[in-house]
N, C-alpha and C. Protein backbone atom coordinates (compact mmCIF):
# COMPACT_ATOMS: atom_id res chain seq x y z
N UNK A 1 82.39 114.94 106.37
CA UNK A 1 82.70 116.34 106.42
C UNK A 1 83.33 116.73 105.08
N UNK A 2 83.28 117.76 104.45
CA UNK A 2 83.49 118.17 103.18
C UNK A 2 84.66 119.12 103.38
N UNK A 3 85.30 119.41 102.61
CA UNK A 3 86.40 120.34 102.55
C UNK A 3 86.39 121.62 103.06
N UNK A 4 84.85 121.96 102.53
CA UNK A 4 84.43 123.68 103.11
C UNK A 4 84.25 123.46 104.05
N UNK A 5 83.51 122.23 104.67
CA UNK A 5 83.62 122.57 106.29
C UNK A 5 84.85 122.50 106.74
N UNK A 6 85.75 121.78 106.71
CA UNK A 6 86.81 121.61 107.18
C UNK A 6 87.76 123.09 106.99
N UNK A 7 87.74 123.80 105.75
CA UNK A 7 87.94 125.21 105.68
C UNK A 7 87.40 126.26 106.27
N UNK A 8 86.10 126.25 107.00
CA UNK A 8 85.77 126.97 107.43
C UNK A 8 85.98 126.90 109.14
N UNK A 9 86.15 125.65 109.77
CA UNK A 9 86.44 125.26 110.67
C UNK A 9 87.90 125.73 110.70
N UNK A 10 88.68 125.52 110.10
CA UNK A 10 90.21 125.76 110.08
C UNK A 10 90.07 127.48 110.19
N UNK A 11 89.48 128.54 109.33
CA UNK A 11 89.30 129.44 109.47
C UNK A 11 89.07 130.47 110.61
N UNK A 12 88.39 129.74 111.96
CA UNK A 12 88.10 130.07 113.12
C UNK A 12 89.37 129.94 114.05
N UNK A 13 90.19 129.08 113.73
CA UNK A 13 91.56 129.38 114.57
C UNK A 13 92.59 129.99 114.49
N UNK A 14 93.23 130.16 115.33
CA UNK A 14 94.30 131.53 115.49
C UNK A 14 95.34 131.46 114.15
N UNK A 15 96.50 132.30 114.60
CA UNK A 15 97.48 132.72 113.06
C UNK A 15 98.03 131.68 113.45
N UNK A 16 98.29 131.19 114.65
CA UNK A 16 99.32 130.38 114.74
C UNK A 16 99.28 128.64 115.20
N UNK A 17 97.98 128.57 115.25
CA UNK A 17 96.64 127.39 114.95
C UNK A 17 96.80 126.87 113.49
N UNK A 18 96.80 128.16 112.99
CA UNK A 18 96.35 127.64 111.26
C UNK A 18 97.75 127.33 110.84
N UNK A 19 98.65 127.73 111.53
CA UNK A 19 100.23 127.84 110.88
C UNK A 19 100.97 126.40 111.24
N UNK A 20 100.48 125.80 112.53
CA UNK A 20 100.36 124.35 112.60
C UNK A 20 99.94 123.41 111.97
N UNK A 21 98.59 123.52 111.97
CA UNK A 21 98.07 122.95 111.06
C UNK A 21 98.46 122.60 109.85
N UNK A 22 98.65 123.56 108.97
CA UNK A 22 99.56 123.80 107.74
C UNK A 22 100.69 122.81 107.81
N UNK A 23 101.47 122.73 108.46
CA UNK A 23 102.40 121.80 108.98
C UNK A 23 102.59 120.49 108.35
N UNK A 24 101.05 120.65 109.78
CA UNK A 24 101.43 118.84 109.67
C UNK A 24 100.28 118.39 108.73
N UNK A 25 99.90 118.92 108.48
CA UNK A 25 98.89 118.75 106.61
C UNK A 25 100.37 118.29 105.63
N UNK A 26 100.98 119.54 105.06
CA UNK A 26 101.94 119.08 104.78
C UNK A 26 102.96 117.88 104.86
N UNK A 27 103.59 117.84 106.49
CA UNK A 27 104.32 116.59 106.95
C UNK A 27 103.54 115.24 106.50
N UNK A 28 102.02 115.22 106.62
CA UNK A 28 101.53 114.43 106.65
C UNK A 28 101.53 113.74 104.74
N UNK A 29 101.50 114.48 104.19
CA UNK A 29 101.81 114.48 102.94
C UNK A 29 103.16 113.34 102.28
N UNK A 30 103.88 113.32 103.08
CA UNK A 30 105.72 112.74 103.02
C UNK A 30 105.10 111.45 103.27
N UNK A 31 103.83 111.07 104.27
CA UNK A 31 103.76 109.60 104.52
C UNK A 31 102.82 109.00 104.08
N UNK A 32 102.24 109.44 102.61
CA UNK A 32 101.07 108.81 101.73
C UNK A 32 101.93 107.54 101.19
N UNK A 33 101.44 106.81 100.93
CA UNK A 33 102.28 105.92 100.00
C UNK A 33 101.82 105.78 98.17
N UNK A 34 103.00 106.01 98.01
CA UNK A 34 103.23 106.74 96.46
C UNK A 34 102.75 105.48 95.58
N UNK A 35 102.84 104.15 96.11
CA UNK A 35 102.72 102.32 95.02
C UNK A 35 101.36 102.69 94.68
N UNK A 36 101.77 102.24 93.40
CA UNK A 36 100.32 101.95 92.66
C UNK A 36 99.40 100.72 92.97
N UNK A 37 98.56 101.17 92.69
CA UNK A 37 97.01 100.43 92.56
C UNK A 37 97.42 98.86 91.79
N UNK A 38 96.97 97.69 92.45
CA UNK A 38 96.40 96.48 91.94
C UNK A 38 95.45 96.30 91.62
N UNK A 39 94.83 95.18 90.84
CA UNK A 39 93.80 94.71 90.54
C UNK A 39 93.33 94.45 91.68
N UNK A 40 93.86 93.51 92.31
CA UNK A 40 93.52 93.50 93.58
C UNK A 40 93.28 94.30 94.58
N UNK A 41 93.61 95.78 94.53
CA UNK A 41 93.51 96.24 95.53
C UNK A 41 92.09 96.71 95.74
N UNK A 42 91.52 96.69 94.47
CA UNK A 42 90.01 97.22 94.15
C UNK A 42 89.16 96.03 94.42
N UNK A 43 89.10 94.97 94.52
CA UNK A 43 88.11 93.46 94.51
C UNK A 43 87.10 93.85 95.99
N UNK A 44 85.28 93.52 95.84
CA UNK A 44 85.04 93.87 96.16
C UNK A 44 84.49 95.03 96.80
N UNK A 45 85.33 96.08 96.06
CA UNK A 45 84.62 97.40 96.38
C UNK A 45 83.76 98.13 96.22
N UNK A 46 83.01 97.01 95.22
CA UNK A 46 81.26 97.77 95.30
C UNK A 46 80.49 96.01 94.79
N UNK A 47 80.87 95.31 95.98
CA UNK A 47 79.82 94.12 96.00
C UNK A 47 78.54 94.46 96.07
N UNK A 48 78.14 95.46 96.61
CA UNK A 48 76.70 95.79 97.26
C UNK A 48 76.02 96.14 96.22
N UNK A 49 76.47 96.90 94.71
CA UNK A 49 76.12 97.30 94.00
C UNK A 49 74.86 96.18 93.30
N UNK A 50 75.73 94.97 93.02
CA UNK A 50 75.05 93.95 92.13
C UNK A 50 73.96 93.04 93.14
N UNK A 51 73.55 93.88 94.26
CA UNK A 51 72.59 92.48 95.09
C UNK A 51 71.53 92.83 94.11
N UNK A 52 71.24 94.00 94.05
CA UNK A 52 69.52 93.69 93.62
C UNK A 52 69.32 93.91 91.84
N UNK A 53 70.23 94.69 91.05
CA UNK A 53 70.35 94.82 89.69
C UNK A 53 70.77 93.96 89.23
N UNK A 54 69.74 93.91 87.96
CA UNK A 54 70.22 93.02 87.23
C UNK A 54 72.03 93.65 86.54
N UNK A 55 72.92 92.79 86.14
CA UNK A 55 73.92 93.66 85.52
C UNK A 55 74.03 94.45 84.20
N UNK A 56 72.99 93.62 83.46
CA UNK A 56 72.80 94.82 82.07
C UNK A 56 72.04 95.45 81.95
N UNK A 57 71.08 95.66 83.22
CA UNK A 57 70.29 97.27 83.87
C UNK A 57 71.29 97.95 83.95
N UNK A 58 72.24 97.67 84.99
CA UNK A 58 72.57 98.26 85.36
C UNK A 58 74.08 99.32 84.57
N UNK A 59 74.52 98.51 83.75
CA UNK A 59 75.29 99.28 82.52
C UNK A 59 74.39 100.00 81.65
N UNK A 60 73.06 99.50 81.41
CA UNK A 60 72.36 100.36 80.52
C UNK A 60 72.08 101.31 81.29
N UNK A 61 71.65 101.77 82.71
CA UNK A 61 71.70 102.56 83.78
C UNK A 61 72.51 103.81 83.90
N UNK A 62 73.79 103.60 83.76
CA UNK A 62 74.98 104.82 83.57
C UNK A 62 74.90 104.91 82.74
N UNK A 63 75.05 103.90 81.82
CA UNK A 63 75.01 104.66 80.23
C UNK A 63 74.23 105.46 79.97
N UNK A 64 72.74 105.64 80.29
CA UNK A 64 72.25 106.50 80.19
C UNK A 64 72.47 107.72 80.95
N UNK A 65 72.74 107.33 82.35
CA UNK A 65 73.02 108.90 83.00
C UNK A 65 74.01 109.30 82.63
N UNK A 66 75.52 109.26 82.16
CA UNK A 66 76.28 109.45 81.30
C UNK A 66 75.84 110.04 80.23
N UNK A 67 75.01 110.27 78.88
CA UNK A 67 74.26 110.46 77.92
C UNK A 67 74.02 111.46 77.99
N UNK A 68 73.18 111.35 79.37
CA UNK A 68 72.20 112.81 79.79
C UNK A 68 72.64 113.66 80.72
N UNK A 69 74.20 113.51 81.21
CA UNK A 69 74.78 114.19 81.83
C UNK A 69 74.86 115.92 80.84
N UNK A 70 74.70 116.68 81.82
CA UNK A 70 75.15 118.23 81.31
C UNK A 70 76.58 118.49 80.38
């Protein structure tokens, strides 16, 4: 679900629906956890990438869409 939906969904409920909401969006905010990122915390997170590319396709790959980005 994307944000606009989720905005537009939020949009359909009352003043005091949305005023909840708001809330605990917010509250919910206080209990992210602020620690930074490990090396580790990333391992594995795109194994799937390298099953079938070769790996210096696949850098020459972005590099090019990168390049030819707008």
């Amino acid at each position: 679900m994307t944000f606009v939906e989720i905005l537009r969904q939020a949009q359909s409920l009352s003043h005091d629906e949305r005023k909840q909401l708001a809330i605990l969006l917010i509250e919910g905010l206080d209990n992210v956890s602020q620690k930074p990122y490990t090396l580790l915390d990333f391992a594995g997170i795109a194994a799937d990438f390298a099953d079938e590319e070769d790996p210096q396709d696949y850098i020459n790959r972005i590099r090019q869409e990168w390049n030819n980005r707008p």
